[in-house]
Protein backbone atom coordinates (compact mmCIF):
# COMPACT_ATOMS: atom_id res chain seq x y z
CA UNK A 1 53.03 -23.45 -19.64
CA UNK A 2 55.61 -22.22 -21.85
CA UNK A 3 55.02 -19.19 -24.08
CA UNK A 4 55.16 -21.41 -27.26
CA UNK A 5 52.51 -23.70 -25.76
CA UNK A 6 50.13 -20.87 -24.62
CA UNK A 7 50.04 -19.13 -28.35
CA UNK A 8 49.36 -22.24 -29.43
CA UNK A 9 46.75 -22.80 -27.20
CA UNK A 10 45.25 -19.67 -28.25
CA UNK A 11 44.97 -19.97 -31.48
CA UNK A 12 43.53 -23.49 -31.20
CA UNK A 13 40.98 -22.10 -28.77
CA UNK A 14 40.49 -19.16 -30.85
CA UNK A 15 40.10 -21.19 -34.75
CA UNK A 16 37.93 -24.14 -32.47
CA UNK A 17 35.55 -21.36 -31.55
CA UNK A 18 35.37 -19.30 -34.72
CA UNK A 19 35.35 -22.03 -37.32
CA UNK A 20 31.69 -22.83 -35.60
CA UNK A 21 30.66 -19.13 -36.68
CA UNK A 22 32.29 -19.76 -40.19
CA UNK A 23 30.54 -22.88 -40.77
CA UNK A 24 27.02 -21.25 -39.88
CA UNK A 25 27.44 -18.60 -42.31
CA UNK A 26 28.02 -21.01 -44.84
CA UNK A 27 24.95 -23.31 -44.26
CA UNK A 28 22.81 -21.36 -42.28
CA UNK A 29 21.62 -19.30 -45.74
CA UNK A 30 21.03 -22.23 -47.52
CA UNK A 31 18.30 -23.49 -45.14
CA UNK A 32 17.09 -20.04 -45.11
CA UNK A 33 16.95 -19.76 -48.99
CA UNK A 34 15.36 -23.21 -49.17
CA UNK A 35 12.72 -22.30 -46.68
CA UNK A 36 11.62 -18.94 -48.27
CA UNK A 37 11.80 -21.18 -51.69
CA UNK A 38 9.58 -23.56 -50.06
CA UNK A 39 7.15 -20.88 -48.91
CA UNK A 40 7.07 -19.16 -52.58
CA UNK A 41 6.07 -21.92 -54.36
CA UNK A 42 3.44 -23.46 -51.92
CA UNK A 43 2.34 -20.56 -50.75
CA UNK A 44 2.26 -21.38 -47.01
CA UNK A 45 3.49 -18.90 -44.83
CA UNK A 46 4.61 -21.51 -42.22
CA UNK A 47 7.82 -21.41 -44.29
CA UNK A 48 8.00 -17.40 -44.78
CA UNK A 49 7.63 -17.60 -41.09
CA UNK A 50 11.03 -19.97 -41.15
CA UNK A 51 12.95 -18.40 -42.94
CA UNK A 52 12.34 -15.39 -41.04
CA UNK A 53 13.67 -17.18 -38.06
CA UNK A 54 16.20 -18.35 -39.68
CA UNK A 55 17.84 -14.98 -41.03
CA UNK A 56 17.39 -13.60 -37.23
CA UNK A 57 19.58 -16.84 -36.32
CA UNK A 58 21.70 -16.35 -39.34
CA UNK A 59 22.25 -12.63 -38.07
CA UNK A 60 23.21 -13.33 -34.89
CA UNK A 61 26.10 -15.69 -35.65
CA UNK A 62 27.02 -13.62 -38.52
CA UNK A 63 27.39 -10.63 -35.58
CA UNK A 64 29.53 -13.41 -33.24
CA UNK A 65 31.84 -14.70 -36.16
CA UNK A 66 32.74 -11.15 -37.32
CA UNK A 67 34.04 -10.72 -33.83
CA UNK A 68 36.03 -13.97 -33.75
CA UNK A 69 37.24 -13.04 -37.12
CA UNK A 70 38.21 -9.69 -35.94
CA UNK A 71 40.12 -11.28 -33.18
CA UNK A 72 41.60 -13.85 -34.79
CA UNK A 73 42.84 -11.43 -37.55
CA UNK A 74 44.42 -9.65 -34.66
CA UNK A 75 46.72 -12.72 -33.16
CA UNK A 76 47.91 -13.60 -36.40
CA UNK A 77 49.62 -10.79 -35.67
CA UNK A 78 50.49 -10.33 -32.28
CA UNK A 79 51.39 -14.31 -32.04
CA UNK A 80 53.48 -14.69 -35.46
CA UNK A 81 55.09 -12.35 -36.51
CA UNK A 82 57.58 -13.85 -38.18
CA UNK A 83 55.01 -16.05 -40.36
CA UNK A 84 53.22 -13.11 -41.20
CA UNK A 85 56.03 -10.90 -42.29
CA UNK A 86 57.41 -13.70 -44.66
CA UNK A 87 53.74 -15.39 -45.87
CA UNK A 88 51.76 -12.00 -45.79
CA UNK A 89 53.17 -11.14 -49.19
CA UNK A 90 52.27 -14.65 -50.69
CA UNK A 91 49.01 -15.60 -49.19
CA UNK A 92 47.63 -11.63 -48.39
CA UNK A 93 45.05 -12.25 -52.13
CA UNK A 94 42.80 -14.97 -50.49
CA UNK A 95 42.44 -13.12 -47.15
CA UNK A 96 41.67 -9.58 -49.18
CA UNK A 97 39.30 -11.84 -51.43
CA UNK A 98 37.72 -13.43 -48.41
CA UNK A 99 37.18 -9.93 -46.82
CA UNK A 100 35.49 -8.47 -49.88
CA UNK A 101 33.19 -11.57 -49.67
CA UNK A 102 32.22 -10.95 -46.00
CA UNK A 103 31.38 -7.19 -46.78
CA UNK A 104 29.38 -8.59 -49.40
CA UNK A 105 27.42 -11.15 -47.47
CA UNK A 106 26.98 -8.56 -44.83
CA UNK A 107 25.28 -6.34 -47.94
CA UNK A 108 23.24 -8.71 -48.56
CA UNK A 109 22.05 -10.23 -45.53
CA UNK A 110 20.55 -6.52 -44.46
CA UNK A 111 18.66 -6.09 -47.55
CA UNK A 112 17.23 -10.32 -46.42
CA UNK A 113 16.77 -8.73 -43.07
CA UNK A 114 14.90 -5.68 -43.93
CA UNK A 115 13.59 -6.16 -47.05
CA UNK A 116 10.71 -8.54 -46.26
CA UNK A 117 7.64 -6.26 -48.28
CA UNK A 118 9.73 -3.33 -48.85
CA UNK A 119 11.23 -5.61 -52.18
CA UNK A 120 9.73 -7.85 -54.32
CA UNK A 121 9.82 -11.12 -53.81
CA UNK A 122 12.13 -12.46 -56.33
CA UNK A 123 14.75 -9.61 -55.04
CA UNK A 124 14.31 -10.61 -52.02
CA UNK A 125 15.31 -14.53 -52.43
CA UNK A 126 18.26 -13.38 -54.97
CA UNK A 127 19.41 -11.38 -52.11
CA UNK A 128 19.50 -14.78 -50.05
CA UNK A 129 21.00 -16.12 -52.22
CA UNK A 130 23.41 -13.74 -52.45
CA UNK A 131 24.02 -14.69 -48.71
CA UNK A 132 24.46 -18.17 -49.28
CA UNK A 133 27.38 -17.68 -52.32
CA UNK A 134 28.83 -15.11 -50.35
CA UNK A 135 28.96 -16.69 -47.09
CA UNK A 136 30.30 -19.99 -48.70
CA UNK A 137 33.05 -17.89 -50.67
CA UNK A 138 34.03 -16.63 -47.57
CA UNK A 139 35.03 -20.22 -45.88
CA UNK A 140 36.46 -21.76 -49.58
CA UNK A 141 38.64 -18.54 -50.06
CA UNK A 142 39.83 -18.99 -45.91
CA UNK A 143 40.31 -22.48 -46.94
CA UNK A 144 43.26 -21.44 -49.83
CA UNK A 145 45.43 -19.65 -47.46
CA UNK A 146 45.10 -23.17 -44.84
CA UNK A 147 45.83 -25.37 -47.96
CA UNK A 148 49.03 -23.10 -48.60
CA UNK A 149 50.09 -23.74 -45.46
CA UNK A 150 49.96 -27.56 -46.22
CA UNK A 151 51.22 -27.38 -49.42
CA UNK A 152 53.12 -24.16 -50.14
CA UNK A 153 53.92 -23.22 -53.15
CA UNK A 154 53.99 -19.90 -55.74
CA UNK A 155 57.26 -18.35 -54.03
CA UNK A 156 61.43 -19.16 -53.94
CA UNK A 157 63.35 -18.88 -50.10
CA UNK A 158 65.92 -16.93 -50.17
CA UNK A 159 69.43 -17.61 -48.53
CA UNK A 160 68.59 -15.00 -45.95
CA UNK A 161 65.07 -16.81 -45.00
CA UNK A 162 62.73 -14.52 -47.07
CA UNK A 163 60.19 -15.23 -49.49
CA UNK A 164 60.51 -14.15 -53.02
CA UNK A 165 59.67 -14.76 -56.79
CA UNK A 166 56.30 -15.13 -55.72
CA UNK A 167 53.58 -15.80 -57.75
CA UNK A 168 50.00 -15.15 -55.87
CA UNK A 169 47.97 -17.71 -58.12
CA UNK A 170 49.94 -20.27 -57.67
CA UNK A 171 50.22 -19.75 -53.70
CA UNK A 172 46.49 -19.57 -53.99
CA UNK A 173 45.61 -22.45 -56.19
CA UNK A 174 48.50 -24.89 -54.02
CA UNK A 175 47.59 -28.65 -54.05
CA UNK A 176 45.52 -29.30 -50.84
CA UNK A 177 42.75 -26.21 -51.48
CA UNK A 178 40.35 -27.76 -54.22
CA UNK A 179 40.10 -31.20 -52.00
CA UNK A 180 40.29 -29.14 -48.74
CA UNK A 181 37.27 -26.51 -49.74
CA UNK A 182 35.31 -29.03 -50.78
CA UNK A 183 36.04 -31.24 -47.93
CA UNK A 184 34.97 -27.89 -45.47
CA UNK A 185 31.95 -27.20 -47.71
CA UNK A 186 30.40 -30.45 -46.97
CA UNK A 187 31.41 -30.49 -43.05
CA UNK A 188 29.87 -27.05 -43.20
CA UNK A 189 26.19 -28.29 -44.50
CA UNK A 190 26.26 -31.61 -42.27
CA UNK A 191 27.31 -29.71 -39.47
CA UNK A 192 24.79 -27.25 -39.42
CA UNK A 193 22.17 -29.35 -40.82
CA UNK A 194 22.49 -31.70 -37.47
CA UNK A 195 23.19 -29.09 -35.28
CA UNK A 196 19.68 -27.28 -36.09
CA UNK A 197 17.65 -30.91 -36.62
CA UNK A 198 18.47 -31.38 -32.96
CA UNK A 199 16.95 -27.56 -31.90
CA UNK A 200 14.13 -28.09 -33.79
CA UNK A 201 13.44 -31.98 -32.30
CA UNK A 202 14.43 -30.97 -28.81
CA UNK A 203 11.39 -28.04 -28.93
CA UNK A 204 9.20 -30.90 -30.50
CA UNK A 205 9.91 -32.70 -27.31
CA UNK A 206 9.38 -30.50 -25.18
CA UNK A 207 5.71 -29.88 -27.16
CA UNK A 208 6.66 -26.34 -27.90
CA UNK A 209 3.29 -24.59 -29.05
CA UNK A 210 4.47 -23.66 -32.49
CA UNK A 211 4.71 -27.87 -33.64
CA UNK A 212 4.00 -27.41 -37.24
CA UNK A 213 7.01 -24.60 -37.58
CA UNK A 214 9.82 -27.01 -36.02
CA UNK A 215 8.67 -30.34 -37.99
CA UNK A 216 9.11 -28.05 -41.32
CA UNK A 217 12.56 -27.31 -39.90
CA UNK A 218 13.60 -30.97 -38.63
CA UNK A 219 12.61 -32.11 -42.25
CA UNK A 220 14.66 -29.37 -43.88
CA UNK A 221 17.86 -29.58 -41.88
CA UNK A 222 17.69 -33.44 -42.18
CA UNK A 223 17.83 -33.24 -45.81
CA UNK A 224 20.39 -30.88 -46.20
CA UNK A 225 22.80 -32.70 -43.48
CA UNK A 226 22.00 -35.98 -44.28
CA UNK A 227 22.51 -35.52 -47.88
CA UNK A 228 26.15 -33.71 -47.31
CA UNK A 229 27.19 -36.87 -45.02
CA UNK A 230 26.13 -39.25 -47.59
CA UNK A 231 28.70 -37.14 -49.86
CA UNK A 232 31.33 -36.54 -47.18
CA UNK A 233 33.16 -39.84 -47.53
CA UNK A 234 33.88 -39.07 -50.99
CA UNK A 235 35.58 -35.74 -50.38
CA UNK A 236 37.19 -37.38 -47.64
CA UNK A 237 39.11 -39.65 -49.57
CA UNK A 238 39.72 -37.22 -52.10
CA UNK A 239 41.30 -35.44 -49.64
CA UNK A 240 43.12 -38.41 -47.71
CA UNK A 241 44.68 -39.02 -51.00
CA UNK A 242 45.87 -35.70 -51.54
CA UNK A 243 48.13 -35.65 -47.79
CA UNK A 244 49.65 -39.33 -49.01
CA UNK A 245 50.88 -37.36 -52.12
CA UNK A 246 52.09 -34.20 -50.36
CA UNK A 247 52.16 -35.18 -46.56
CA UNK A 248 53.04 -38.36 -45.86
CA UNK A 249 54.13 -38.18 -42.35
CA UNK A 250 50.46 -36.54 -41.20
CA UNK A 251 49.23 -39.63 -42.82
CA UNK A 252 51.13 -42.02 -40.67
CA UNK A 253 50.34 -39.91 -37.93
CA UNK A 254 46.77 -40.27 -38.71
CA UNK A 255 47.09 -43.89 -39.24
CA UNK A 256 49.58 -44.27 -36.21
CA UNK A 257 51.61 -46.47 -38.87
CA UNK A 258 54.57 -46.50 -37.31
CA UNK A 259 56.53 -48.73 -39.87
CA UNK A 260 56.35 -48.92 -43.37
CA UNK A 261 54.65 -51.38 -45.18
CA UNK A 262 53.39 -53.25 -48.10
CA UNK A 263 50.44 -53.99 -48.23
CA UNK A 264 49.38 -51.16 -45.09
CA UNK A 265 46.65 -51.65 -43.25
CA UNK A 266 43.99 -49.13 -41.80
CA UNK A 267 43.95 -49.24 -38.15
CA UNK A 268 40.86 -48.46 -36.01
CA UNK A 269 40.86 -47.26 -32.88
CA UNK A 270 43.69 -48.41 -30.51
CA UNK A 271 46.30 -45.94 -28.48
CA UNK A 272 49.23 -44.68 -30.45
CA UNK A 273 52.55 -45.74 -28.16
CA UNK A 274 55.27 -43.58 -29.67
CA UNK A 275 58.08 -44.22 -27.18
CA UNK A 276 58.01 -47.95 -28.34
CA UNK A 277 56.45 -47.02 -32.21
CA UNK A 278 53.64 -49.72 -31.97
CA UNK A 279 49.35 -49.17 -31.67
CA UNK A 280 48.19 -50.83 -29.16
CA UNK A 281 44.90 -52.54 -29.28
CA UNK A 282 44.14 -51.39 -32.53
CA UNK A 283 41.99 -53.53 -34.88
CA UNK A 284 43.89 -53.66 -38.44
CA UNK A 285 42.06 -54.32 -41.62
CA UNK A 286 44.53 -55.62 -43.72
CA UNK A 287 46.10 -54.12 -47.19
CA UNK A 288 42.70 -50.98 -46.89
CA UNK A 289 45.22 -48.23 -46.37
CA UNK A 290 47.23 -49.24 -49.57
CA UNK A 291 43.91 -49.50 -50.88
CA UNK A 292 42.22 -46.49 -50.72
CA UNK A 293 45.32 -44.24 -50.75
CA UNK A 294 46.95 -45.68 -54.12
CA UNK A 295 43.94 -47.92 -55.15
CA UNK A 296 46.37 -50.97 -54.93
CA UNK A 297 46.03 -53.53 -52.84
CA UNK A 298 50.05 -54.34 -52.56
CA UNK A 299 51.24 -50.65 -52.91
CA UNK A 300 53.61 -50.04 -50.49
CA UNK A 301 52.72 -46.80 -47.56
CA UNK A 302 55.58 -44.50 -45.83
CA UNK A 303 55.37 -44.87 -42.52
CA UNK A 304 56.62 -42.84 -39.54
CA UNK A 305 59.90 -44.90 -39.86
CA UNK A 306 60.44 -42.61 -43.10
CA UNK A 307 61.09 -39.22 -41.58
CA UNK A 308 63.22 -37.44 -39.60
CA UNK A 309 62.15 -38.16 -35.46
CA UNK A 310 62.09 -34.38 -34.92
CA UNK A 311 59.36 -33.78 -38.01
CA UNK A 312 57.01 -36.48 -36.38
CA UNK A 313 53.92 -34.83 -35.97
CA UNK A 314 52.21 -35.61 -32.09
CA UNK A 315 51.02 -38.78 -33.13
CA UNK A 316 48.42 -39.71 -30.23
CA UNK A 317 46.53 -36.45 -30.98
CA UNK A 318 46.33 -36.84 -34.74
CA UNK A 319 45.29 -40.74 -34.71
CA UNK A 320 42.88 -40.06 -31.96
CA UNK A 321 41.18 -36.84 -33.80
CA UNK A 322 41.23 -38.39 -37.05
CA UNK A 323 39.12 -41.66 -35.45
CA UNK A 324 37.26 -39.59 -34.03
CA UNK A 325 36.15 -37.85 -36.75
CA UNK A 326 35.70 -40.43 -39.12
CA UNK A 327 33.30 -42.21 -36.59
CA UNK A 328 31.11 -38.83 -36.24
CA UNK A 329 30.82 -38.73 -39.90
CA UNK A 330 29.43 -42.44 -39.74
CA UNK A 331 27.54 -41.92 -37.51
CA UNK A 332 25.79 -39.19 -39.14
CA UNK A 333 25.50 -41.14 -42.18
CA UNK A 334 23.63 -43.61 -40.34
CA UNK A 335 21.09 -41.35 -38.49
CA UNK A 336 20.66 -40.15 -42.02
CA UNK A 337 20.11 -43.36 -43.58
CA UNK A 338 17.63 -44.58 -41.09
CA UNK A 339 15.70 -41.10 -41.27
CA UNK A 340 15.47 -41.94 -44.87
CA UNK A 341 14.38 -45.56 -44.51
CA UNK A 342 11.72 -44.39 -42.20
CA UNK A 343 10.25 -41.90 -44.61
CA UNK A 344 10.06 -44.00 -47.25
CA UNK A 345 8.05 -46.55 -45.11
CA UNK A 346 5.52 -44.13 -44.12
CA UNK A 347 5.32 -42.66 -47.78
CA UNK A 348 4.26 -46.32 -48.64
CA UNK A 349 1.76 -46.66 -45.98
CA UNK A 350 -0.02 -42.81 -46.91
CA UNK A 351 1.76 -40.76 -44.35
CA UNK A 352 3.69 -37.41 -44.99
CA UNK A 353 6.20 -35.89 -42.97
CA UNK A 354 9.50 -37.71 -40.53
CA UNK A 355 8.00 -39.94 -37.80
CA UNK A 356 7.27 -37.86 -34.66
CA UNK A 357 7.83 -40.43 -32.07
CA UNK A 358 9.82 -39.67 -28.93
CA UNK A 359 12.47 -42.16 -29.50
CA UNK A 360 13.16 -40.75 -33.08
CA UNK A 361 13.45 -37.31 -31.79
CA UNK A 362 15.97 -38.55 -29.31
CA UNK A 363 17.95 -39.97 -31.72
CA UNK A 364 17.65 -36.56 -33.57
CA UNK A 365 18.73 -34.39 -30.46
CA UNK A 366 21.71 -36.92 -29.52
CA UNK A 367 23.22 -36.89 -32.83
CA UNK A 368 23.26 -32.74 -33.12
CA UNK A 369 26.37 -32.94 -31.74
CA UNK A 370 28.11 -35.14 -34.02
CA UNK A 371 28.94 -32.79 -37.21
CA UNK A 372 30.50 -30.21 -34.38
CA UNK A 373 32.69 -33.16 -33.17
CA UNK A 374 33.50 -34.14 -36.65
CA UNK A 375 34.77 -30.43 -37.54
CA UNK A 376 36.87 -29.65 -34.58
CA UNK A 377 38.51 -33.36 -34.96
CA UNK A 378 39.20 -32.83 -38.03
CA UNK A 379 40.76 -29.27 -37.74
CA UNK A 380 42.50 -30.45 -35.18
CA UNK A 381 43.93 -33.54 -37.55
CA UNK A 382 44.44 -30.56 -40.34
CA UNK A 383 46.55 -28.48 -37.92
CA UNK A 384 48.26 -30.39 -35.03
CA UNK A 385 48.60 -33.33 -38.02
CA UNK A 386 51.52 -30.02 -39.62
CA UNK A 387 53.44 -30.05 -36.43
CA UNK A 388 55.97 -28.83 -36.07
CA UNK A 389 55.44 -27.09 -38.76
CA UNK A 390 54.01 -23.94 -39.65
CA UNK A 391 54.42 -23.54 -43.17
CA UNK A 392 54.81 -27.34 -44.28
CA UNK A 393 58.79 -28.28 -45.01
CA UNK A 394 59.43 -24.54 -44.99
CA UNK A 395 59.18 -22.56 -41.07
CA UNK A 396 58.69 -24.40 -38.04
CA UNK A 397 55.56 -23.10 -35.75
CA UNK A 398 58.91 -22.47 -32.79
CA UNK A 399 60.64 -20.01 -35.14
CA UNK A 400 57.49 -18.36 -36.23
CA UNK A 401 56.44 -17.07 -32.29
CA UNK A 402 56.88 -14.18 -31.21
CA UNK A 403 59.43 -13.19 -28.31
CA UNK A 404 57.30 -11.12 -26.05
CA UNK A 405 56.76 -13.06 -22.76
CA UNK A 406 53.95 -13.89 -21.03
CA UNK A 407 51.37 -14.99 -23.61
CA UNK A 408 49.53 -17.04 -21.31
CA UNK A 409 47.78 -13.75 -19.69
CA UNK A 410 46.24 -13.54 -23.53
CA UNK A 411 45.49 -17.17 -24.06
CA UNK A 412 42.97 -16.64 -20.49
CA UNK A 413 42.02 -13.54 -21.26
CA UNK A 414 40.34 -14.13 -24.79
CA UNK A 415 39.13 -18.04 -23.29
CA UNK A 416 36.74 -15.94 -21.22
CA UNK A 417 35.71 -13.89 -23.61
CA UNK A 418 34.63 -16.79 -25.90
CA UNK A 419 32.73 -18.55 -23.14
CA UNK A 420 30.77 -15.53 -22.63
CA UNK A 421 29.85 -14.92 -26.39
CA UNK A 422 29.20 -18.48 -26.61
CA UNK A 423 26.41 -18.03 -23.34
CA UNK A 424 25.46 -15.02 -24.99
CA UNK A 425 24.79 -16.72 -28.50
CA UNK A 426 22.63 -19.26 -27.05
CA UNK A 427 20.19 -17.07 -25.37
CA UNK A 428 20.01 -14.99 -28.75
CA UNK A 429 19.01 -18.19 -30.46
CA UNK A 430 16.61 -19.39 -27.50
CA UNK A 431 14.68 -15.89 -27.60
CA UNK A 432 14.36 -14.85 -31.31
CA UNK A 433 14.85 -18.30 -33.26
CA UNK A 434 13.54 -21.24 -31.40
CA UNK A 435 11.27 -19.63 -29.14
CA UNK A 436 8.40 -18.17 -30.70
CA UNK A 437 4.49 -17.82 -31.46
CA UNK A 438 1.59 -20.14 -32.77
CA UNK A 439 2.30 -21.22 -36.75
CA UNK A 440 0.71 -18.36 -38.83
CA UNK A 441 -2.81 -19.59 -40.71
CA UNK A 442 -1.63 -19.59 -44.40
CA UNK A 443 -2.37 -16.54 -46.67
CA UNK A 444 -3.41 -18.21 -49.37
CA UNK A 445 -6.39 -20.76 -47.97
CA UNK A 446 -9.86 -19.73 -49.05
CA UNK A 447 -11.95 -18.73 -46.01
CA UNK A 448 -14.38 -21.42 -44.61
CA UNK A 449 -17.82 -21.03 -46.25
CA UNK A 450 -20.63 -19.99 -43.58
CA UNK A 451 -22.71 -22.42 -42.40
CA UNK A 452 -26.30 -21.81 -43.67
CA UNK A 453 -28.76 -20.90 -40.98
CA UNK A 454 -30.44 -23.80 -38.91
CA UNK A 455 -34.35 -23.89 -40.29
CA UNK A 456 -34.94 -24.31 -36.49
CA UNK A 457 -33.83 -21.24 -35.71
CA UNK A 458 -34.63 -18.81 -38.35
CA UNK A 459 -32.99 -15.54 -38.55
CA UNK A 460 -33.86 -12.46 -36.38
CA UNK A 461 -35.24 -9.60 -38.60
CA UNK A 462 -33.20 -7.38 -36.42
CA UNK A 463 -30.10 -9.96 -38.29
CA UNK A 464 -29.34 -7.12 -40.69
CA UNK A 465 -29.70 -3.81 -38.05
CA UNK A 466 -27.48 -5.79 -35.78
CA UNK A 467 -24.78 -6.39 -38.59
């Protein structure tokens, strides 16, 4: 493994396992603030007693992603130097920004974590949702110094190879951010959404004692992931629309359109050949690509065939990732669609509450993993989809590594590490999220009236001396 190849290994292993972390302290709140919500306003503690849980989960992955942060923070550094000596200066705002917004989430996630009866109650849910801006903040302001590096702008190369004339809000407000945040935002709340709707069915599987707790959470999560599918496709081709206008050769790469063409076609699935520049047994659907990127059905597409070989991003990788993607987020869509069909069925017929039968719950716990696929497939379409490229047109990833050998001791070293914390994070979750007592009786029921005394058996007078 060359030393090129094992930095770049570690920071894909390093973003793959952190952007999980990011992503849960971007949804994670909002179930949390919708549960206490919940709880306020029908007065049932079933959903204080969820959104309890939920801050301990939200807690522990905050804990795990400031790590990975940390670390990540750290190889920026020690990997690329170069990158970070020229676009430190242009894209340093959004990273300051994003830190003030962590410190801030981290405020206010230990006045959610301790304040429970030591504040009132509308403090306490403003300091959610204090969380929940905070935490999403952090991802959308991450997200501007990513989109820079897609679409740079707000600075002038000098002849020497140094950045200058640089204007900060126009590096941070570059072309790709408003259609890439939003695009993240979305993958956030579906991801998360999924991922806990499959905890929560695979305990009601197992008949966990505490039933009534995870149905309240199954319902929740569904709605909030099923909802941010349904809205996913648009973002998405918000965003596909944005790379045709500033990246054309990642979106032949993601196509694997090898030739250009009018009308282009979308092509699904097949194996990207690029030593003879054809797709094999991909199935085309004729004249959609010039359709949904210029809304013209005989609009002409770049293809690969319109760029320099060496700028050719890996285009096996970047089709593959980019299918793969697009059928998790499908897929979700459809899990969501059906869990809504089903609702509305038993609505009709007098029943509350998603259907609790085994094969539903199945479906639930098979499709957690779907908005996880969908986010590392598509980070993995955002990133390898640049190559070679670090800074898009401007510094090749080759130029920006550093020179000191041996980088794949590193790349091991810090894989171990995150398998560890990732074993580590799942027994947290298991023990003080998931796992837990019988559902709380709710404050706010009237007690049972006594039963008036049977004329068989009239009272004792020693009744009263006993009581």
């Amino acid at each position: 493994m060359t030393d090129l190849l094992a930095a770049r290994s570690q920071m894909a292993v390093s973003l793959g396992f952190h952007i999980l972390f990011a992503v849960a302290g971007m949804a994670m709140p909002l179930l949390m603030v919708l549960a206490e919500g919940l709880g306020v306003l029908t007065g049932q503690a079933g959903w204080l007693d969820l959104a309890r849980r939920q801050a301990r989960g939200t807690a522990i992955l905050f804990a795990v992603g400031a790590v990975s942060g940390t670390v990540l923070s750290f190889e920026l550094g020690m990997l690329w130097p170069r990158f970070m000596a020229h676009a430190g200066p242009v894209i340093g705002m959004p990273f300051s920004l994003e830190g003030f917004a962590f410190f801030l989430e981290a405020i206010f996630l230990g006045i959610y974590l301790y304040g429970w009866e030591r504040v009132s109650p509308r403090l306490h849910l403003l300091a959610g949702i204090g969380v929940l801006v905070s935490g999403t903040a952090s991802g959308v302001l991450v997200v501007a110094a990513n989109g820079w590096m897609n679409t740079p702008t707000g600075f002038t190369v000098a002849p020497d190879g140094s950045f200058v004339d640089i204007d900060v809000w126009a590096a941070f407000f570059n072309p790709a951010w408003p259609s890439q945040a939003l695009h993240m935002t979305l993958a956030a709340f579906a991801t998360v959404g999924f991922a806990v709707a499959a905890a929560h069915a695979w305990m009601l599987l197992r008949h966990h004692r505490a039933p009534a707790l995870h149905r309240r959470a199954l319902a929740l999560a569904l709605a909030v992931g099923g909802v941010a599918a349904f809205l996913q496709p648009l973002s998405g081709d918000l965003s596909a629309r944005q790379v045709a206008q500033t990246q054309p050769v990642k979106l032949a790469a993601m196509e694997a359109l090898f030739d250009s063409r009018a009308p282009a076609p979308i092509t699904i699935g097949g194996w990207p050949d690029e030593a003879a520049e054809q797709t094999r047994f991909g199935i085309e659907i004729p004249a959609g690509l010039s359709l949904l990127v210029h809304h013209d059905l005989h609009s002409e597409v770049p293809g690969l065939d319109a760029f320099p070989r060496q700028d050719w991003p890996p285009v096996a990788p970047v089709h593959l990732a980019f299918e793969l993607m697009v059928g998790a987020g499908f897929a979700m869509m459809g899990v969501a669609a059906l869990t809504g069909l089903l609702s509305l069925w038993r609505w009709r017929r007098g029943m509350s509450g998603l259907p609790t039968e085994r094969w539903f719950l199945g479906l639930v716990v098979a499709s957690g993993p779907l908005g996880a696929i969908a986010l590392e497939a598509g980070w993995t379409v955002t990133e390898v989809g640049r190559q070679p490229w670090v800074v898009q047109g401007v510094m090749r990833t080759a130029d920006a590594v550093t020179p000191m050998p041996g980088l794949i001791v590193p790349f091991l070293g810090f894989s171990a590490l995150y398998l560890v914390l990732g074993i580590v994070v799942v027994v947290l979750l298991r023990r003080h999220v998931f796992l837990g007592p019988e559902d709380p009786a709710p404050p706010f029921d009237p007690a049972p009236p006594e039963a008036p005394p049977s004329p068989e058996a009239p009272p004792s007078p020693e009744a009263p001396h006993a009581a």
